[in-house]
PDB file of N, CA and C in Angstrom:
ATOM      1  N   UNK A   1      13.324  15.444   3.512  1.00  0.00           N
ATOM      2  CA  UNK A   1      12.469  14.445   4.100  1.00  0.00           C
ATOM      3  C   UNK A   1      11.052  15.008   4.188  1.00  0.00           C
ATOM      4  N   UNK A   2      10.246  14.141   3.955  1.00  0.00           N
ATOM      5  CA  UNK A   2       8.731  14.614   3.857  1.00  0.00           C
ATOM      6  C   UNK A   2       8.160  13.502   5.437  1.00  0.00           C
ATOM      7  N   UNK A   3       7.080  14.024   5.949  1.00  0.00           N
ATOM      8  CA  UNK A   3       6.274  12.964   7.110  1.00  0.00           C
ATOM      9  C   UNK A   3       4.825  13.078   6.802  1.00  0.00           C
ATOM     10  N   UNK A   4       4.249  12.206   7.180  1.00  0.00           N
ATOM     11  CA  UNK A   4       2.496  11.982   7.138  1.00  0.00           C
ATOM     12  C   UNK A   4       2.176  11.557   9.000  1.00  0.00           C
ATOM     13  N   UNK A   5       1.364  12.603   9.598  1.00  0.00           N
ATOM     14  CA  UNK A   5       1.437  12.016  10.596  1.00  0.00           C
ATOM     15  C   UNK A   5       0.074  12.438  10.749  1.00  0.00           C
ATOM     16  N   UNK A   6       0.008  11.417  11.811  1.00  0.00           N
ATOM     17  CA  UNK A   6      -1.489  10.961  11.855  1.00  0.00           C
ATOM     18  C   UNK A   6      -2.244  10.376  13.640  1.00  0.00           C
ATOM     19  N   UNK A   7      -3.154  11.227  14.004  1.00  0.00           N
ATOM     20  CA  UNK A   7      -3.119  10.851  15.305  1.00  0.00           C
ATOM     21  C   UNK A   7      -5.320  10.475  15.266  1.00  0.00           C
ATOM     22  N   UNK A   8      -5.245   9.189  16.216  1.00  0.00           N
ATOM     23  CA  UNK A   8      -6.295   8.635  16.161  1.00  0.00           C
ATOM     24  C   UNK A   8      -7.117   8.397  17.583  1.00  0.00           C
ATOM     25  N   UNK A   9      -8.218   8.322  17.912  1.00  0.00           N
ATOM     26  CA  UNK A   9      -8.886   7.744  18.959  1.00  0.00           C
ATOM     27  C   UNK A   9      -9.080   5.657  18.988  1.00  0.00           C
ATOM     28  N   UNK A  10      -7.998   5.409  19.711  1.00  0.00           N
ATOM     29  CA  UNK A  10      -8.755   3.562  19.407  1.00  0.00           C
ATOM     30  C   UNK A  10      -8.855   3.604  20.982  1.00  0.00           C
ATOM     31  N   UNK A  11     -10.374   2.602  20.773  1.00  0.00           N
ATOM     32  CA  UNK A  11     -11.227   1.748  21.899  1.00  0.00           C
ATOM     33  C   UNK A  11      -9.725   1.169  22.721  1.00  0.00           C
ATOM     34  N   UNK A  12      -9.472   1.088  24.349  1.00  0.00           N
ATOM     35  CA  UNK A  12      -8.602   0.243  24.806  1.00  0.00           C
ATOM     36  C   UNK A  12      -8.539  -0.882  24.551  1.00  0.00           C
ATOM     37  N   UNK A  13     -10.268  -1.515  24.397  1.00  0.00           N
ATOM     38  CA  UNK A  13     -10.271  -3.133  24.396  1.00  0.00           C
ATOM     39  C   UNK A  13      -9.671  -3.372  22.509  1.00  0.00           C
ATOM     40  N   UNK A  14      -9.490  -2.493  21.675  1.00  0.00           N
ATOM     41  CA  UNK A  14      -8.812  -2.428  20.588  1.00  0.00           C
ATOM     42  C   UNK A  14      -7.810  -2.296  19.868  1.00  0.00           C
ATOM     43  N   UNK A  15      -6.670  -2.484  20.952  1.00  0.00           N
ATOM     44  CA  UNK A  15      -5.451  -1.685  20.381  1.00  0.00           C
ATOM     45  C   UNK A  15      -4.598  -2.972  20.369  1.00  0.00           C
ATOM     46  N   UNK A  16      -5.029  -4.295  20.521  1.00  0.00           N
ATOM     47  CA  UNK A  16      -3.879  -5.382  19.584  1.00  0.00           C
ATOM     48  C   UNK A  16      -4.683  -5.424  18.136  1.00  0.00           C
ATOM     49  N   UNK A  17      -6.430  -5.083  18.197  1.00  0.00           N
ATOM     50  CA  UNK A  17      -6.568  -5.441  16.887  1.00  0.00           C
ATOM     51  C   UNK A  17      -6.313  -4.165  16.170  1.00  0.00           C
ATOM     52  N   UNK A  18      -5.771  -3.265  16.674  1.00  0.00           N
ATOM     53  CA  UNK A  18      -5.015  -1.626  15.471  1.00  0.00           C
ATOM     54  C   UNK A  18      -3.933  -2.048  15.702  1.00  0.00           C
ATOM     55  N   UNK A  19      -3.466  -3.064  16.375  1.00  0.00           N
ATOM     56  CA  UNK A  19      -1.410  -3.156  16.004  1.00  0.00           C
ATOM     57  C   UNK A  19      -1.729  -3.984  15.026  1.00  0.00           C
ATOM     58  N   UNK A  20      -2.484  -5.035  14.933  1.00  0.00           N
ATOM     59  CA  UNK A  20      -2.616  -6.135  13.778  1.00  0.00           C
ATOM     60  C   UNK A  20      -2.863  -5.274  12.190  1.00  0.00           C
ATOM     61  N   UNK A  21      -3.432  -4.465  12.239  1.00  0.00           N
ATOM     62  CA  UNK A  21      -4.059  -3.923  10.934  1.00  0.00           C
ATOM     63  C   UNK A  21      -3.188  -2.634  10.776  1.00  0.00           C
ATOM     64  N   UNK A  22      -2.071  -1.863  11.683  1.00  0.00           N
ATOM     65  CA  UNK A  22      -1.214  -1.488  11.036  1.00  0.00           C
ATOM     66  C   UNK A  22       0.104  -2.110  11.143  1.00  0.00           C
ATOM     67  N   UNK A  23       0.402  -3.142  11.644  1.00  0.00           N
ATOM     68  CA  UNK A  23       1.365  -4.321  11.177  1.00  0.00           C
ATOM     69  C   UNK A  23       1.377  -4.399   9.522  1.00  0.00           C
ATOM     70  N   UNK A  24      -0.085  -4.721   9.112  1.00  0.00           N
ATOM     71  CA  UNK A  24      -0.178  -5.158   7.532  1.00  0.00           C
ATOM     72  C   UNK A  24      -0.021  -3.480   7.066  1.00  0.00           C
ATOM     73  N   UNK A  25      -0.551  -2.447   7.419  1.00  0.00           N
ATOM     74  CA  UNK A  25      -0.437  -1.334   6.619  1.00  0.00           C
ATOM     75  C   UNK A  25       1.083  -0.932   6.990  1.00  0.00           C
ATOM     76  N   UNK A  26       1.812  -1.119   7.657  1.00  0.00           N
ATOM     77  CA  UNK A  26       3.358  -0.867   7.882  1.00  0.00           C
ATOM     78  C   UNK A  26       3.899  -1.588   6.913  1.00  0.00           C
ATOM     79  N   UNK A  27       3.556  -2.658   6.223  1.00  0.00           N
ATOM     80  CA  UNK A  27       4.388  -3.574   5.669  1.00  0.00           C
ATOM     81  C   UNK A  27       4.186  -3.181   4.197  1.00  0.00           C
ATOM     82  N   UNK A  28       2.865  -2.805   3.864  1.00  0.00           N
ATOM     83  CA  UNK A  28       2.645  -2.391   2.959  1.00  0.00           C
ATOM     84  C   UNK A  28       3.437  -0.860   2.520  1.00  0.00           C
ATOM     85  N   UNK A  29       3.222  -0.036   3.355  1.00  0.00           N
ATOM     86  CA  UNK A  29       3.923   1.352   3.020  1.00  0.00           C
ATOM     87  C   UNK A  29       5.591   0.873   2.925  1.00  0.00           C
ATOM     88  N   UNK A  30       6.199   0.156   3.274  1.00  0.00           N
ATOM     89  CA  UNK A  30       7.653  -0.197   3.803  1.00  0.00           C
ATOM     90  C   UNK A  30       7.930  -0.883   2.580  1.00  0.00           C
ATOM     91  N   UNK A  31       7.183  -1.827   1.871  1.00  0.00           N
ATOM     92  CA  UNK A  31       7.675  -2.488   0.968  1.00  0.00           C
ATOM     93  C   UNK A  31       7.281  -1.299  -0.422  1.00  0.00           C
ATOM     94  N   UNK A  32       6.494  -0.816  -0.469  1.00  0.00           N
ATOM     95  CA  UNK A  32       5.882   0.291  -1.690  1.00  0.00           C
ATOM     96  C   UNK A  32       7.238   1.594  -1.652  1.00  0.00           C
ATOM     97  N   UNK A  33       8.340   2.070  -0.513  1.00  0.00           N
ATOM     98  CA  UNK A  33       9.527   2.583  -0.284  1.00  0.00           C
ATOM     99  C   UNK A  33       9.542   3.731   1.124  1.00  0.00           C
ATOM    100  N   UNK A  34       8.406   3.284   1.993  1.00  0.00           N
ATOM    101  CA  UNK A  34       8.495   4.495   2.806  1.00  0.00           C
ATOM    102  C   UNK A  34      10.256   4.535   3.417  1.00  0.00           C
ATOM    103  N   UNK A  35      10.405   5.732   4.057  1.00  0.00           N
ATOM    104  CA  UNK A  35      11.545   5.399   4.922  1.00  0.00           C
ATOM    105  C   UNK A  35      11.356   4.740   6.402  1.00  0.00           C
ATOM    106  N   UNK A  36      10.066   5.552   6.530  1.00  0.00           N
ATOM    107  CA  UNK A  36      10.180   4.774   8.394  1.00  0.00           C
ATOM    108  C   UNK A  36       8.473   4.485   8.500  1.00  0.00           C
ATOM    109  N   UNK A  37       7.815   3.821   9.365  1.00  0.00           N
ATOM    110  CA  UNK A  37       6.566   3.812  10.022  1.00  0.00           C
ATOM    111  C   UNK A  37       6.672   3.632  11.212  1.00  0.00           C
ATOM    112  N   UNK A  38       5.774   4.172  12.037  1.00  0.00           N
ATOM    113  CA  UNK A  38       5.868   3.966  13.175  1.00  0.00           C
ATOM    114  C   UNK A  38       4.262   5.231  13.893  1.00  0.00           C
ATOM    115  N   UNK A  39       3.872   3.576  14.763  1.00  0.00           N
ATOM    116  CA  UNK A  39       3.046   3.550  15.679  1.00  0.00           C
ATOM    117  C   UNK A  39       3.173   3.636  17.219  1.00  0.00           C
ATOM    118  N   UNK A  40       2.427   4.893  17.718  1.00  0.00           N
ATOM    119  CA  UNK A  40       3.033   5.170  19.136  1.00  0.00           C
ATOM    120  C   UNK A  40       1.478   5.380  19.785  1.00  0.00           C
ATOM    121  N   UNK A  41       1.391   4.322  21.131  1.00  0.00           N
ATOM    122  CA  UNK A  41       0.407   4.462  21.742  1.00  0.00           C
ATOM    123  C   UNK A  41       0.489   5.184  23.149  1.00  0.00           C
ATOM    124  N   UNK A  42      -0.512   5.863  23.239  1.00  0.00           N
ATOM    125  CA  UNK A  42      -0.666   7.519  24.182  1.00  0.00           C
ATOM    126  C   UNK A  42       0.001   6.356  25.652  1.00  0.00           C
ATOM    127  N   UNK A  43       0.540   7.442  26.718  1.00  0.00           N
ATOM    128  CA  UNK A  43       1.137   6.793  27.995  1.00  0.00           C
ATOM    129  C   UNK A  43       0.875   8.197  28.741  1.00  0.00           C
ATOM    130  N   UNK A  44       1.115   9.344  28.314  1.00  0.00           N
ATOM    131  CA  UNK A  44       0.836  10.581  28.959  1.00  0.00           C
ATOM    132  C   UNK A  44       0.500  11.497  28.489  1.00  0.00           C
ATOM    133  N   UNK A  45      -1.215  11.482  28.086  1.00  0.00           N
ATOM    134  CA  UNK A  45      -1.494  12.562  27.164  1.00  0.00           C
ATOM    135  C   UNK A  45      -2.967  13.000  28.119  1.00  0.00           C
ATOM    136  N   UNK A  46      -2.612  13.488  28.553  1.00  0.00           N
ATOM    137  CA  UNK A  46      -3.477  14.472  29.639  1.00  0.00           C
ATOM    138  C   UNK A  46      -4.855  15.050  28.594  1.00  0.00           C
ATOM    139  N   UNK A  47      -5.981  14.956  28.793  1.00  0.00           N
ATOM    140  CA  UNK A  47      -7.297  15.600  28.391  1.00  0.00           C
ATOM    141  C   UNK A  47      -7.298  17.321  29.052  1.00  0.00           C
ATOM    142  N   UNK A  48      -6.650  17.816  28.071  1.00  0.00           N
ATOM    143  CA  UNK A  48      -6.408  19.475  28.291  1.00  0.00           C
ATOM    144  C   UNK A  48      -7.820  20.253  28.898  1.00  0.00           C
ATOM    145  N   UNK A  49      -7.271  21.748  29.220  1.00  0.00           N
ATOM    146  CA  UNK A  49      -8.923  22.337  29.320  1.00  0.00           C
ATOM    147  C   UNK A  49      -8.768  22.900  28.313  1.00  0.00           C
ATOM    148  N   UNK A  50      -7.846  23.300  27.122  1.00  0.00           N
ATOM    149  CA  UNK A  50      -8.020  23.635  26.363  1.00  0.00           C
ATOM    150  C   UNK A  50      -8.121  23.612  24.670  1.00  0.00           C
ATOM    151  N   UNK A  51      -6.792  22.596  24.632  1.00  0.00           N
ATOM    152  CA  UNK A  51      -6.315  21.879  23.719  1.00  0.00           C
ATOM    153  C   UNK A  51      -5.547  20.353  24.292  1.00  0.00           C
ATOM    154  N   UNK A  52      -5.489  19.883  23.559  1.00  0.00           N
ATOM    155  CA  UNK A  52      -5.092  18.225  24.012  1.00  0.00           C
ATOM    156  C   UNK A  52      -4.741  17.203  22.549  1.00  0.00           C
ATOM    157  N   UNK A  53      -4.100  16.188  22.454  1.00  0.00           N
ATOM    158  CA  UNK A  53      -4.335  15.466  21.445  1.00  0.00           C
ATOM    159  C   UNK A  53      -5.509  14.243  21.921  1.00  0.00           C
ATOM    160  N   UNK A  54      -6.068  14.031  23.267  1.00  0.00           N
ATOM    161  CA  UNK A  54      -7.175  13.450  23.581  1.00  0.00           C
ATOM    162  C   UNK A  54      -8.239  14.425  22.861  1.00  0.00           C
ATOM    163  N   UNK A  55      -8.554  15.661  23.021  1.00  0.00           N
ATOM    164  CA  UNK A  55      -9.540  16.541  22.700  1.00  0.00           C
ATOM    165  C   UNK A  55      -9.165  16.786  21.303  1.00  0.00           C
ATOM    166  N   UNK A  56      -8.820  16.757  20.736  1.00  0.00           N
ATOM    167  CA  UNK A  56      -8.513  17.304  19.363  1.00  0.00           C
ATOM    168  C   UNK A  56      -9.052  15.782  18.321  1.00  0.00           C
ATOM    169  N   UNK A  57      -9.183  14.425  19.088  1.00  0.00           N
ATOM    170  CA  UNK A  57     -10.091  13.857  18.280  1.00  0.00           C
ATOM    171  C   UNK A  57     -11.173  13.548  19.151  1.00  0.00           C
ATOM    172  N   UNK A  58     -11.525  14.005  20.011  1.00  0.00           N
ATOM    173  CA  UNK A  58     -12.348  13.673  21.031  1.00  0.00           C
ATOM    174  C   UNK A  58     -12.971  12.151  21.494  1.00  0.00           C
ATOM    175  N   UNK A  59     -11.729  12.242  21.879  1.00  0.00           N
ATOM    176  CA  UNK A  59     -11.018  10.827  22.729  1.00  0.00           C
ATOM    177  C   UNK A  59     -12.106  10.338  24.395  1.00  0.00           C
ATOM    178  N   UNK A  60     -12.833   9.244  24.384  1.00  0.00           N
ATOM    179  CA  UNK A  60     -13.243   9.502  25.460  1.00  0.00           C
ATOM    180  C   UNK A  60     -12.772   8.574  26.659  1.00  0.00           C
ATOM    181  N   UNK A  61     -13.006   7.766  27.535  1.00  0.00           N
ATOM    182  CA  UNK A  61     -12.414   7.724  28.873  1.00  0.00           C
ATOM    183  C   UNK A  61     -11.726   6.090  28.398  1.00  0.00           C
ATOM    184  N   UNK A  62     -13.059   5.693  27.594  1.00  0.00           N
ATOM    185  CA  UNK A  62     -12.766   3.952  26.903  1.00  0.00           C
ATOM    186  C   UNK A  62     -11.681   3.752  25.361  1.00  0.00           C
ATOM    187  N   UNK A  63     -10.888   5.169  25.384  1.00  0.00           N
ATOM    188  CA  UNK A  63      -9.924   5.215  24.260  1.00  0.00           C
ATOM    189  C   UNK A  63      -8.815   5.892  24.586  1.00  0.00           C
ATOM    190  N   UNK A  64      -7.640   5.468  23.817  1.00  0.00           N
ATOM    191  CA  UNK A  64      -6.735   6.283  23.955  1.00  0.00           C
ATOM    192  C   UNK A  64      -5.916   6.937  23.157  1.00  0.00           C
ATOM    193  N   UNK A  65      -5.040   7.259  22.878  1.00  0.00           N
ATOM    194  CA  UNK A  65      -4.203   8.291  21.018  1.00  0.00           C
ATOM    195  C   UNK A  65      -3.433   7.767  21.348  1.00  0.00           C
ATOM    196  N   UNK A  66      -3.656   7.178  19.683  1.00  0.00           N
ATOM    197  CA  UNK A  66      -2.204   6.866  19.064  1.00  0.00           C
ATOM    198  C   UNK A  66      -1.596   7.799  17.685  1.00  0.00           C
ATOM    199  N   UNK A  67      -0.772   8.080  17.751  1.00  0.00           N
ATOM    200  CA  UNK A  67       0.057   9.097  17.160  1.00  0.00           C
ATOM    201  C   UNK A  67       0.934   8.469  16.385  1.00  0.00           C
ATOM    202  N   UNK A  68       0.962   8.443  15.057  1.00  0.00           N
ATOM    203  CA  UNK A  68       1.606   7.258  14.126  1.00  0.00           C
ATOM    204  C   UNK A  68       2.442   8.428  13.006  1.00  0.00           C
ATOM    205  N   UNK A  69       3.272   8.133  12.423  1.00  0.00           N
ATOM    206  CA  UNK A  69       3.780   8.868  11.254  1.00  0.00           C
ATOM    207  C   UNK A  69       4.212   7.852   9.955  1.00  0.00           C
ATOM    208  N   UNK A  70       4.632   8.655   8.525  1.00  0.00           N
ATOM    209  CA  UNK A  70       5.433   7.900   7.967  1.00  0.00           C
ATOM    210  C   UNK A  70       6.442   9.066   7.231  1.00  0.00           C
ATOM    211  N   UNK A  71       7.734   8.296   7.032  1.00  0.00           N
ATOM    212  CA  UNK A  71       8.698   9.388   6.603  1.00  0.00           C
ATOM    213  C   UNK A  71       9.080   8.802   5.341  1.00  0.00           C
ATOM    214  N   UNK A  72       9.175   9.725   3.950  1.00  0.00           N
ATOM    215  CA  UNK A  72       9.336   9.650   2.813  1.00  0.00           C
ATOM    216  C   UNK A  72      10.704  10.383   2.622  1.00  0.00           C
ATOM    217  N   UNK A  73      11.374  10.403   1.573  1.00  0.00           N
ATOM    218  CA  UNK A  73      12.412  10.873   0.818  1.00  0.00           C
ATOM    219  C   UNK A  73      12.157  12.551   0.891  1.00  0.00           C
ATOM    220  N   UNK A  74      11.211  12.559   0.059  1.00  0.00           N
ATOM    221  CA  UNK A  74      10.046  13.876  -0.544  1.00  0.00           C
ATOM    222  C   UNK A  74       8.774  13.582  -0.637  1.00  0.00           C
ATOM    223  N   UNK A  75       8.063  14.328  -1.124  1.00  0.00           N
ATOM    224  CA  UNK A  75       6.660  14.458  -1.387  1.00  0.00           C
ATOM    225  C   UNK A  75       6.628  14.147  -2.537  1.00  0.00           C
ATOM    226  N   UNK A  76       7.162  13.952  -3.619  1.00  0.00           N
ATOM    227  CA  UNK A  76       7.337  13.364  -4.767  1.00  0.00           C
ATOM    228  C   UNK A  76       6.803  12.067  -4.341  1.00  0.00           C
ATOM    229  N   UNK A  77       8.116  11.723  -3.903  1.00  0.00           N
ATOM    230  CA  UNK A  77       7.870  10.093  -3.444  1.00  0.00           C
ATOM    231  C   UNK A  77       7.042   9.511  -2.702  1.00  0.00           C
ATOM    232  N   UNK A  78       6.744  10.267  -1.518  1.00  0.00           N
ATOM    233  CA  UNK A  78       5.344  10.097  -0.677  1.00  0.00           C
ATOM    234  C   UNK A  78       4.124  10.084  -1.820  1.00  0.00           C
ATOM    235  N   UNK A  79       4.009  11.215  -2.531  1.00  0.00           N
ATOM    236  CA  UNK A  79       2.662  10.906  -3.025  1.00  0.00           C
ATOM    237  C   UNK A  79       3.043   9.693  -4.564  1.00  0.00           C
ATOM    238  N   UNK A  80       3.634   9.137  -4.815  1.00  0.00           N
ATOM    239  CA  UNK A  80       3.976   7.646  -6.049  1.00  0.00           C
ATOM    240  C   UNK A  80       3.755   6.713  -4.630  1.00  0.00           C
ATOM    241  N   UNK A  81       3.879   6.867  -3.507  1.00  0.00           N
ATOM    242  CA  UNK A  81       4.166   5.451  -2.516  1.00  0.00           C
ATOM    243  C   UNK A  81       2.875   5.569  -2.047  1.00  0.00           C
ATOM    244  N   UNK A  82       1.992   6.363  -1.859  1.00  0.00           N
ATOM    245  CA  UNK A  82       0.513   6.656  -1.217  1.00  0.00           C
ATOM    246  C   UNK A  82      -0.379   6.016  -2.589  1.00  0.00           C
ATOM    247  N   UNK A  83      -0.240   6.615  -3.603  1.00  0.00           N
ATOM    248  CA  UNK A  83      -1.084   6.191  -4.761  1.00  0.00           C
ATOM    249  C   UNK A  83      -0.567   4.631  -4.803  1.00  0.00           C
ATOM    250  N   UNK A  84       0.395   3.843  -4.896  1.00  0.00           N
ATOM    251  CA  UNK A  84       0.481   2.217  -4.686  1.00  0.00           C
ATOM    252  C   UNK A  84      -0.139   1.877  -3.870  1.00  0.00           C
ATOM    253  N   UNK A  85       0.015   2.323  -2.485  1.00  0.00           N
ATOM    254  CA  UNK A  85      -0.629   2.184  -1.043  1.00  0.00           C
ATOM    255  C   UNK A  85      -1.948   1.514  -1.530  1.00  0.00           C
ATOM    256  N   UNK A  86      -2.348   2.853  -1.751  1.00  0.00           N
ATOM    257  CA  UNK A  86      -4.379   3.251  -1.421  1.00  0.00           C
ATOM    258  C   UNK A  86      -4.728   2.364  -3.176  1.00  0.00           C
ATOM    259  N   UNK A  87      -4.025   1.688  -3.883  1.00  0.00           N
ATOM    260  CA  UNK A  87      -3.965   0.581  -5.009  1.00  0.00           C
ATOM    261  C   UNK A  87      -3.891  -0.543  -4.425  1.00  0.00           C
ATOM    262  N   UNK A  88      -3.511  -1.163  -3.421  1.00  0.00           N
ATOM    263  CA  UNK A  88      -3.027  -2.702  -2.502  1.00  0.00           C
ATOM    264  C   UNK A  88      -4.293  -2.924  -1.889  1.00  0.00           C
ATOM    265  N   UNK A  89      -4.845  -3.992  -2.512  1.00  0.00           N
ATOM    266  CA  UNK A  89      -6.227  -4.624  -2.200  1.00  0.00           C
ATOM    267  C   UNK A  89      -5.772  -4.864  -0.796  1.00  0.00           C
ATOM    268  N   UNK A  90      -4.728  -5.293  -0.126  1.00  0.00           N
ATOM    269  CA  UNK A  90      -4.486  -5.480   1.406  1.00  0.00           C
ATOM    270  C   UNK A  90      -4.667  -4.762   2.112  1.00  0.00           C
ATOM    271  N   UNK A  91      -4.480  -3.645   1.957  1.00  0.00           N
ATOM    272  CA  UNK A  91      -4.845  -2.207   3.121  1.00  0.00           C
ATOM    273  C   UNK A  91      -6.276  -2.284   2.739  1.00  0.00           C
ATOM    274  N   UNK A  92      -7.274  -2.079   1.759  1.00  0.00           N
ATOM    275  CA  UNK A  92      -8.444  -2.058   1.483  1.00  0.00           C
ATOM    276  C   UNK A  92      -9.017  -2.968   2.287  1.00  0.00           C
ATOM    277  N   UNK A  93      -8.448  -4.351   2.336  1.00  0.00           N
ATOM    278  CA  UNK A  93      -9.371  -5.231   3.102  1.00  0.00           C
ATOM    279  C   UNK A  93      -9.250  -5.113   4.810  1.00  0.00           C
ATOM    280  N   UNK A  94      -8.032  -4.378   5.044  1.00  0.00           N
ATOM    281  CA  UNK A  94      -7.711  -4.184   6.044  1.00  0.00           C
ATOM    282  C   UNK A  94      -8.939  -3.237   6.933  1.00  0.00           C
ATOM    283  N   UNK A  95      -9.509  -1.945   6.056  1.00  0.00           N
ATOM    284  CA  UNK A  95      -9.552  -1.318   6.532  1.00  0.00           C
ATOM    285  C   UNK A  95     -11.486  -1.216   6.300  1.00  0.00           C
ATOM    286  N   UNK A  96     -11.121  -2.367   6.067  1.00  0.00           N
ATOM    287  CA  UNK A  96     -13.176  -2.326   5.852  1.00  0.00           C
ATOM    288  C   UNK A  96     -13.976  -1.868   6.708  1.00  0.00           C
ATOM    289  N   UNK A  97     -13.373  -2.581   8.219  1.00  0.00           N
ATOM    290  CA  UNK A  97     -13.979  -2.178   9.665  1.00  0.00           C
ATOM    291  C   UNK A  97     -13.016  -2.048  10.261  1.00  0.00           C
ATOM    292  N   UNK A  98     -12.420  -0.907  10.319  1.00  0.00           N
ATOM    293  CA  UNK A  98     -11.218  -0.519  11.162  1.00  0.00           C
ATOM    294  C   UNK A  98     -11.576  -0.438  12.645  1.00  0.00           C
ATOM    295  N   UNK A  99     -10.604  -0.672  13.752  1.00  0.00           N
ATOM    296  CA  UNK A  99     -11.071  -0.496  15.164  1.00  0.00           C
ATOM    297  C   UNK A  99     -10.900   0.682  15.546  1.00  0.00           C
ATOM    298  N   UNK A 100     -11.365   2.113  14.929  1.00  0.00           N
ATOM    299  CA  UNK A 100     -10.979   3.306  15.528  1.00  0.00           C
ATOM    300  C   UNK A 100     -11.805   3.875  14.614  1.00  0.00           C
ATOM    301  N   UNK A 101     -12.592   4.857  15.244  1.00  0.00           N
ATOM    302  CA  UNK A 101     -13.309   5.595  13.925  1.00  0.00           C
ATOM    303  C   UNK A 101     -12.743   6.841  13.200  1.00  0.00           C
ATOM    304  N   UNK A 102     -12.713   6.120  12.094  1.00  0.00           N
ATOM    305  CA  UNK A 102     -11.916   7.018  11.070  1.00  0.00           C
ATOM    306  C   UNK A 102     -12.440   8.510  10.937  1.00  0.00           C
ATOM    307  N   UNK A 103     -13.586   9.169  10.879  1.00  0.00           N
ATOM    308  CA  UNK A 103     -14.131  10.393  11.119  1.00  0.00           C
ATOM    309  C   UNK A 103     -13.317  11.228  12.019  1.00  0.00           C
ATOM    310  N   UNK A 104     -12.880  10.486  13.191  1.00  0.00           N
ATOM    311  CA  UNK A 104     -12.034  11.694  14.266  1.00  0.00           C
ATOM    312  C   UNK A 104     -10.981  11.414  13.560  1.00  0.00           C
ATOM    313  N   UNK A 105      -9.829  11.108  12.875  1.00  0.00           N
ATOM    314  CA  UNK A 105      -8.574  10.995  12.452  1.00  0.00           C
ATOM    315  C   UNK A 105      -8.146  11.913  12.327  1.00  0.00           C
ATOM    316  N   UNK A 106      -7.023  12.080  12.682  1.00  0.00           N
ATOM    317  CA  UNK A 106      -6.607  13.423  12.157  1.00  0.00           C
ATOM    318  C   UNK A 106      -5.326  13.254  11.357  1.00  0.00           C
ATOM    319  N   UNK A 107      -4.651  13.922  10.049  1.00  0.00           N
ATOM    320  CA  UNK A 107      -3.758  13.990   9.660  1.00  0.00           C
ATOM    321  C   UNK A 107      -3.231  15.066   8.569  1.00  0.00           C
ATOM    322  N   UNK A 108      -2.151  14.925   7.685  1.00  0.00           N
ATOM    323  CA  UNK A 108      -1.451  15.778   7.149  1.00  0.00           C
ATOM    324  C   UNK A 108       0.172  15.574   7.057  1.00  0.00           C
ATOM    325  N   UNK A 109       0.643  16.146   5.739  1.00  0.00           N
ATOM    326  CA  UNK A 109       1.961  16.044   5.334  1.00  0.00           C
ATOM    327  C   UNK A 109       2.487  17.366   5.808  1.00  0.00           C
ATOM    328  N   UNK A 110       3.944  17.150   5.946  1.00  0.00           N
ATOM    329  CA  UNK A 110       4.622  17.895   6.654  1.00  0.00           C
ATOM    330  C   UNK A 110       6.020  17.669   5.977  1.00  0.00           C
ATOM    331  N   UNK A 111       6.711  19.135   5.654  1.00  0.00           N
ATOM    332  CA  UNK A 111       7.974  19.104   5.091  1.00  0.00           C
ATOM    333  C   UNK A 111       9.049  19.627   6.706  1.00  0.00           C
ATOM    334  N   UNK A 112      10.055  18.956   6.598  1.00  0.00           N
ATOM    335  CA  UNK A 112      11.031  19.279   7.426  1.00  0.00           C
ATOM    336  C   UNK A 112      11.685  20.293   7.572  1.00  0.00           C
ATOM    337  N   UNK A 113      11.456  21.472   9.213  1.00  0.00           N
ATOM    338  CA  UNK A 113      12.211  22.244   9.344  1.00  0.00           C
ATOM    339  C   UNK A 113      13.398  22.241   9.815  1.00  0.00           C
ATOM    340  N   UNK A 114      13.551  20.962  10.966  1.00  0.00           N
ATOM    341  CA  UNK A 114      14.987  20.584  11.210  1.00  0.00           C
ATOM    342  C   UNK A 114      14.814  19.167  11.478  1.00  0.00           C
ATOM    343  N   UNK A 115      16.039  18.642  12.042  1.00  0.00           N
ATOM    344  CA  UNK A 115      16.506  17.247  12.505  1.00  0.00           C
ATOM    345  C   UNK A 115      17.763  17.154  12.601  1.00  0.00           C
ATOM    346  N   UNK A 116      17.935  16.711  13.910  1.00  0.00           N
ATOM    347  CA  UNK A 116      19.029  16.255  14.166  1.00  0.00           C
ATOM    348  C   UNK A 116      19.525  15.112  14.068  1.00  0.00           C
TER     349      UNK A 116
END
C-alpha cells in the first residue's frame, strides 16, 4: 500500500467550501482507482511551543488543519492515478481559487511500515 497525505491551513468561515471542492477531487481520485480518500478536520490540534501541525503550516487563530490522505495499491499506481488526476479539467477548475492557501500545504508519499 502506498499513501499521499496531505495537511492544510483552511479559513473557518471556509471549510463547507473545501468539503465542496474535495467532494469533486475525492470523486475524481476514486473513480481514476484510488483505494481510499479521506478528509479530516482538526478537533484537537493544540498550537505547540515547538512543533504542531497548526505551526508546521502556520495556521492562524481564523483557520484550522485539515489532514487528508489518499491510499493507492503502490506507487506504481499512485503515480498512473495522479498523472489522470492532475489531466481532469475538473480538479483544474476546481482548484483555480482554492479556499486554503496552497503555499502552506504540506505533503508527500509514504510507503507502508505496518497496518493492522
Amino acid at each position: 500500500m502506498y499513501v499521499d497525505g496531505f495537511i492544510v491551513a483552511v479559513p473557518k468561515d471556509k471549510i463547507e467550501a473545501y468539503k465542496e471542492m474535495s467532494t469533486q477531487a475525492g470523486k475524481i481520485w476514486m473513480e481514476n482507482g484510488a483505494k481510499q480518500y479521506v478528509e479530516c478536520v482538526g478537533d484537537d490540534v493544540p498550537y505547540g511551543k515547538l512543533t504542531s501541525f497548526p505551526r508546521a503550516v502556520q495556521a492562524t487563530e481564523e483557520e484550522t488543519v485539515v489532514f487528508s490522505w489518499i491510499v493507492y495499491e503502490s506507487r506504481e499506481q499512485r503515480d498512473a492515478i495522479n498523472a489522470k488526476v492532475m489531466a481532469d479539467p475538473r480538479l483544474a477548475s476546481g482548484m483555480e481559487n482554492p479556499p486554503f492557501d496552497a503555499k502552506r500545504m504540506i505533503y508527500g508519499g509514504f510507503t507502508t511500515l505496518l497496518q493492522f
